[in-house]
Protein backbone atom coordinates (compact mmCIF):
# COMPACT_ATOMS: atom_id res chain seq x y z
CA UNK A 1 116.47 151.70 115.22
CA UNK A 2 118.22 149.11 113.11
CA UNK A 3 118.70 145.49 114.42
CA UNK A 4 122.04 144.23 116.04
CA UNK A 5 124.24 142.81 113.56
CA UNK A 6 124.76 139.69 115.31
CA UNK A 7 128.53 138.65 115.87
CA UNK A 8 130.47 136.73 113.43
CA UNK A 9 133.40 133.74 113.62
CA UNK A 10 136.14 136.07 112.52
CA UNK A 11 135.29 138.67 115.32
CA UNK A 12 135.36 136.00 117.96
CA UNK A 13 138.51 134.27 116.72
CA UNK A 14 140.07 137.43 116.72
CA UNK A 15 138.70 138.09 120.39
CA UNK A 16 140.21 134.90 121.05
CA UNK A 17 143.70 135.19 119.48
CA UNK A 18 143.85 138.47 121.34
CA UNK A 19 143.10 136.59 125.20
CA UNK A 20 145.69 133.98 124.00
CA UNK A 21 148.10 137.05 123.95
CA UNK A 22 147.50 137.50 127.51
CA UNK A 23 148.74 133.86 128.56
CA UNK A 24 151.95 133.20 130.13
CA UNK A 25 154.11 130.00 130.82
CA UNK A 26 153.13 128.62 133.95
CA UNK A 27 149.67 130.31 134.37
CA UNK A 28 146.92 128.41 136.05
CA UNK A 29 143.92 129.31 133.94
CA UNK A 30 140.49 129.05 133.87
CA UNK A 31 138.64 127.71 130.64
CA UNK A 32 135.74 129.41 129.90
CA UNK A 33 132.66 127.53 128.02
CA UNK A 34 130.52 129.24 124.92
CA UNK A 35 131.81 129.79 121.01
CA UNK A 36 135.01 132.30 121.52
CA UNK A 37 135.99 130.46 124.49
CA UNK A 38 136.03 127.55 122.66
CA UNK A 39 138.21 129.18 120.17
CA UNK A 40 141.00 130.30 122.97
CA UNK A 41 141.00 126.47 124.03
CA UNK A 42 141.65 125.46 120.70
CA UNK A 43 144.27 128.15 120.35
CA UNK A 44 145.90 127.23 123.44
CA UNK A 45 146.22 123.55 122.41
CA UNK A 46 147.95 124.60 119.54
CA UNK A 47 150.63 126.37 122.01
CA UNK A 48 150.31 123.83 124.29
CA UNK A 49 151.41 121.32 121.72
CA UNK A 50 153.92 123.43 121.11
CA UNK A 51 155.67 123.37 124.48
CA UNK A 52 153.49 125.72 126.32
CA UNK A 53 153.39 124.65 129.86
CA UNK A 54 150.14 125.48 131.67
CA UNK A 55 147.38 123.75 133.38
CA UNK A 56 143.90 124.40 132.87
CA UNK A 57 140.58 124.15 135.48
CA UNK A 58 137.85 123.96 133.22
CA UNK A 59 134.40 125.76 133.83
CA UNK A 60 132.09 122.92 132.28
CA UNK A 61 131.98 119.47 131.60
CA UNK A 62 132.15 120.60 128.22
CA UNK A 63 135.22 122.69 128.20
CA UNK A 64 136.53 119.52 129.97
CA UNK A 65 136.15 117.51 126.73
CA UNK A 66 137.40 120.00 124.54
CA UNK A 67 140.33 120.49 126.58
CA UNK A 68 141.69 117.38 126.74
CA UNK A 69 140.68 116.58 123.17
CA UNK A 70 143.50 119.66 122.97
CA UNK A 71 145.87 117.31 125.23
CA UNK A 72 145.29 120.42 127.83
CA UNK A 73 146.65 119.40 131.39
CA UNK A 74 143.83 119.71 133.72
CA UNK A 75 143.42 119.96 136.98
CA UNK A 76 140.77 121.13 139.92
CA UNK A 77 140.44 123.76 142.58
CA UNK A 78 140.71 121.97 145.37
CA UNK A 79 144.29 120.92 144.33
CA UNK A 80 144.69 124.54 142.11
CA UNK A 81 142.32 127.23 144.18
CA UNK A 82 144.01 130.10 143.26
CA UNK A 83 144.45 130.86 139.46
CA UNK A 84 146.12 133.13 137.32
CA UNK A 85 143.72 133.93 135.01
CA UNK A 86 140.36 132.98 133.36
CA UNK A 87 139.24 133.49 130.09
CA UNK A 88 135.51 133.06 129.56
CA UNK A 89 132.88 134.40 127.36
CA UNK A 90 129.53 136.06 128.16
CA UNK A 91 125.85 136.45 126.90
CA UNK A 92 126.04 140.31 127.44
CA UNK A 93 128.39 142.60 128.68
CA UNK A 94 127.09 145.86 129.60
CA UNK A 95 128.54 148.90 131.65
CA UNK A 96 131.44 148.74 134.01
CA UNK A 97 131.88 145.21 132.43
CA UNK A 98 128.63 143.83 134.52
CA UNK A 99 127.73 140.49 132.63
CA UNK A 100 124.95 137.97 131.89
CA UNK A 101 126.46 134.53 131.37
CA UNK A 102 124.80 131.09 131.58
CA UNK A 103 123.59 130.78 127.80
CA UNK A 104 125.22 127.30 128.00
CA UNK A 105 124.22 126.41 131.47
CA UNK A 106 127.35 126.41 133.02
CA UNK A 107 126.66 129.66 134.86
CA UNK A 108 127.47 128.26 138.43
CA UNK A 109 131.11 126.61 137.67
CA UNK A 110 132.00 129.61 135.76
CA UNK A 111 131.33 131.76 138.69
CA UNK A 112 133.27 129.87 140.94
CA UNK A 113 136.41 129.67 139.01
CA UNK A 114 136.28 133.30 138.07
CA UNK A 115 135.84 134.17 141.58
CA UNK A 116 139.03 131.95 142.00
CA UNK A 117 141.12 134.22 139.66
CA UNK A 118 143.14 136.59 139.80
CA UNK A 119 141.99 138.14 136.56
CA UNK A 120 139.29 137.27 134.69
CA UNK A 121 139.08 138.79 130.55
CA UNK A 122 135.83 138.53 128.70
CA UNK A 123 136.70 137.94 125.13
CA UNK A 124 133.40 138.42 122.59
CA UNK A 125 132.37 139.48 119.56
CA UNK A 126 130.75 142.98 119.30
CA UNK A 127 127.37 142.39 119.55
CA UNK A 128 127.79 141.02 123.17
CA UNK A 129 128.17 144.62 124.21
CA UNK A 130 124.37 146.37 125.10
CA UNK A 131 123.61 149.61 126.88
CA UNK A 132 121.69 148.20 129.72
CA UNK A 133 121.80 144.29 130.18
CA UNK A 134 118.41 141.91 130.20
CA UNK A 135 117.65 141.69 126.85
CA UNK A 136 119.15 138.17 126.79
CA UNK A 137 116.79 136.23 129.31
CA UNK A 138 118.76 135.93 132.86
CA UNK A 139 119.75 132.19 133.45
CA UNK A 140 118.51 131.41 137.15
CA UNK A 141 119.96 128.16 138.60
CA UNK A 142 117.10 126.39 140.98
CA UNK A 143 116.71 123.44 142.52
CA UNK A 144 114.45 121.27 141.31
CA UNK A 145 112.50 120.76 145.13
CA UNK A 146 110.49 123.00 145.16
CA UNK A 147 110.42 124.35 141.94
CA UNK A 148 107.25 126.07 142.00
CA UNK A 149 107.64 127.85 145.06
CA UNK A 150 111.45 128.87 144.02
CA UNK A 151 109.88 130.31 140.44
CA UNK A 152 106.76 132.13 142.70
CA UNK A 153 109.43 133.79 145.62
CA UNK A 154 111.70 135.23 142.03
CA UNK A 155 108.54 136.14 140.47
CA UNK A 156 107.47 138.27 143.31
CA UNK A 157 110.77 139.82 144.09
CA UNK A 158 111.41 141.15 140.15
CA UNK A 159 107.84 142.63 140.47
CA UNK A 160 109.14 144.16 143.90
CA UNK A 161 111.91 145.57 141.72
CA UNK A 162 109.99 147.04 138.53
CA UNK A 163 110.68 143.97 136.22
CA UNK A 164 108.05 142.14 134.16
CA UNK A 165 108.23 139.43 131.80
CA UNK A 166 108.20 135.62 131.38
CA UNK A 167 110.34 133.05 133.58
CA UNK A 168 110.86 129.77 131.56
CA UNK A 169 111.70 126.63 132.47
CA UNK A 170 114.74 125.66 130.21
CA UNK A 171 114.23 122.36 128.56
CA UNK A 172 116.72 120.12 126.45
CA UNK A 173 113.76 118.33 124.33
CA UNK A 174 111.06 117.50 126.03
CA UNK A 175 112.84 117.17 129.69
CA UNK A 176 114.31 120.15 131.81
CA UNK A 177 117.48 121.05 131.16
CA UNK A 178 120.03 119.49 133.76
CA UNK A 179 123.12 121.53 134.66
CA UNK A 180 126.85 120.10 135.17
CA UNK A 181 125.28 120.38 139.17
CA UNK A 182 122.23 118.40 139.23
CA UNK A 183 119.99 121.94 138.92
CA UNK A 184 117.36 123.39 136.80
CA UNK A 185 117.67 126.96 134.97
CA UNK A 186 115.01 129.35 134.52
CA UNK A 187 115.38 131.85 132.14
CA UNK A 188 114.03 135.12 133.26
CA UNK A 189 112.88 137.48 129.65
CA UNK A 190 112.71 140.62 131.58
CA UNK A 191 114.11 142.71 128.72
CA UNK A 192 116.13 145.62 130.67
CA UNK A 193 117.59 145.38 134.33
CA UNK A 194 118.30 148.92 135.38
CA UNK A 195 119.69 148.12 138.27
CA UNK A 196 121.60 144.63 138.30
CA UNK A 197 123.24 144.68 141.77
CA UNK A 198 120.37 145.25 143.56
CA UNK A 199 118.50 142.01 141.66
CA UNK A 200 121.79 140.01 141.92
CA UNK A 201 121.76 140.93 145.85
CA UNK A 202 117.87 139.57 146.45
CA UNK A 203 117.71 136.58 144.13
CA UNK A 204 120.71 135.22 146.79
CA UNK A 205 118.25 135.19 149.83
CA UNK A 206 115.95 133.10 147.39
CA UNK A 207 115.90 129.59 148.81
CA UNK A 208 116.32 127.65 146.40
CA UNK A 209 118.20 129.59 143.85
CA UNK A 210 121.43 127.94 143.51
CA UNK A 211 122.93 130.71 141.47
CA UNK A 212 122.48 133.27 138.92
CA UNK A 213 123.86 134.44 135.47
CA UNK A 214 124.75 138.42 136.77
CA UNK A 215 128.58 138.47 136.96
CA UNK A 216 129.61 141.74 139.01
CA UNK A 217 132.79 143.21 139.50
CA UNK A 218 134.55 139.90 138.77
CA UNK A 219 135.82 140.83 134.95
CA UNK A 220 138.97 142.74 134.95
CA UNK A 221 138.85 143.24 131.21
CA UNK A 222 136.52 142.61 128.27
CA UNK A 223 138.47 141.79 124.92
CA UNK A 224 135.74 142.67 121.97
CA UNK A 225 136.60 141.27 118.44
CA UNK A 226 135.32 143.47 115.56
CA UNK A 227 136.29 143.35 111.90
CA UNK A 228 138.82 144.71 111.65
CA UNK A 229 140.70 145.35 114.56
CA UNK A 230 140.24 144.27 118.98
CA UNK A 231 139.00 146.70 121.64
CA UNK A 232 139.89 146.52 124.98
CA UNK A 233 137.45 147.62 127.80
CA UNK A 234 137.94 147.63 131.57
CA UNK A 235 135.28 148.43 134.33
């Protein structure tokens, strides 16, 4: 089997330019973090510049940055906590639109404001979609009490569920990576994940986990960029 051609900048601004499409005046939206979200924030400061009036929550201190770099209104979910629409990216995207995210450690803010939207859309390039999801290594958000004990309990509980492989403590240098939240990730390599709802549903009653990178049944659409042309998917 050949190797995944991996994604390039045209595909995802074309992902991008097609999410923009979906943006109307007066939406609330969500700002997704990662390369072809970047892109749509970009894109919407252009409109936004241009007289576009929205307001933005963004997922990541990040996104924050870029945003208002973009002279983006902002604003939060406990003044905004229902929103029109969030546009994010993902690590993977697999079947029914189930999807890995966390690549950039923003994992737990992106779940809460896509759980705040109305709609969330996806928008990748190609090589985001897979056949079964876990090839990317799953971001776990921990604590950092009781990290050993956290890493042992999700260690035993993928080996209760048929999955084997490394869980790494993610590092930025020689220190463990900090999230937006305070928290640690580990990054579990387990390679395939059969059966993602079931994991998703057990690594909750982990205390200690904070949060993890399995995003079910919360993307209404998936906008893929390719060379030549978009496809839209829908769970």
């Amino acid at each position: 089997m050949s190797a995944k051609r991996p994604g390039s900048e045209a595909q995802r601004l074309r992902a991008a330019e097609a999410a923009l499409g979906e943006v109307k005046a007066g939406m609330k939206l969500g700002l997704g973090s990662g390369r072809t979200a970047e892109k749509f924030v970009r894109l919407l400061g252009d409109r936004v510049r241009s007289g576009l009036d929205i307001v933005g929550v963004p997922t990541s201190e990040r996104t924050a940055r870029r945003a208002e770099s973009e002279k983006i209104p902002l604003t939060t979910l406990d003044l905004s906590p229902v929103l029109d629409l969030t546009v994010d990216g993902a690590d993977e995207i697999g079947p029914g639109l189930v999807l890995v995210k966390g690549g950039g450690g923003a994992l737990l803010r992106e779940k809460i404001v896509a759980a705040a939207s109305r709609r969330m859309l996806v928008a990748a390039d190609e090589s985001k979609l897979v056949e079964v999801i876990g090839a990317f290594p799953l971001p776990i958000e921990v604590v950092p009490f009781g990290l050993g004990a956290t890493r042992g309990a999700i260690e035993e509980t993928a080996r209760g569920l048929g999955l084997t492989g490394p869980l790494s403590l993610r590092l930025e240098g020689a220190r463990p990576f900090v999230t937006d939240g305070g928290h640690h990730i580990l990054d579990a390599s387990f390679g395939r994940i059969p059966d993602p709802a079931t994991l998703a549903a057990t690594l909750c009653l982990i205390p200690g986990v904070v949060e993890h990178g399995l995003f079910i049944g919360l993307a209404s659409a998936a906008v893929i960029g390719r060379d030549e042309r978009v496809e839209w998917l829908v769970p």
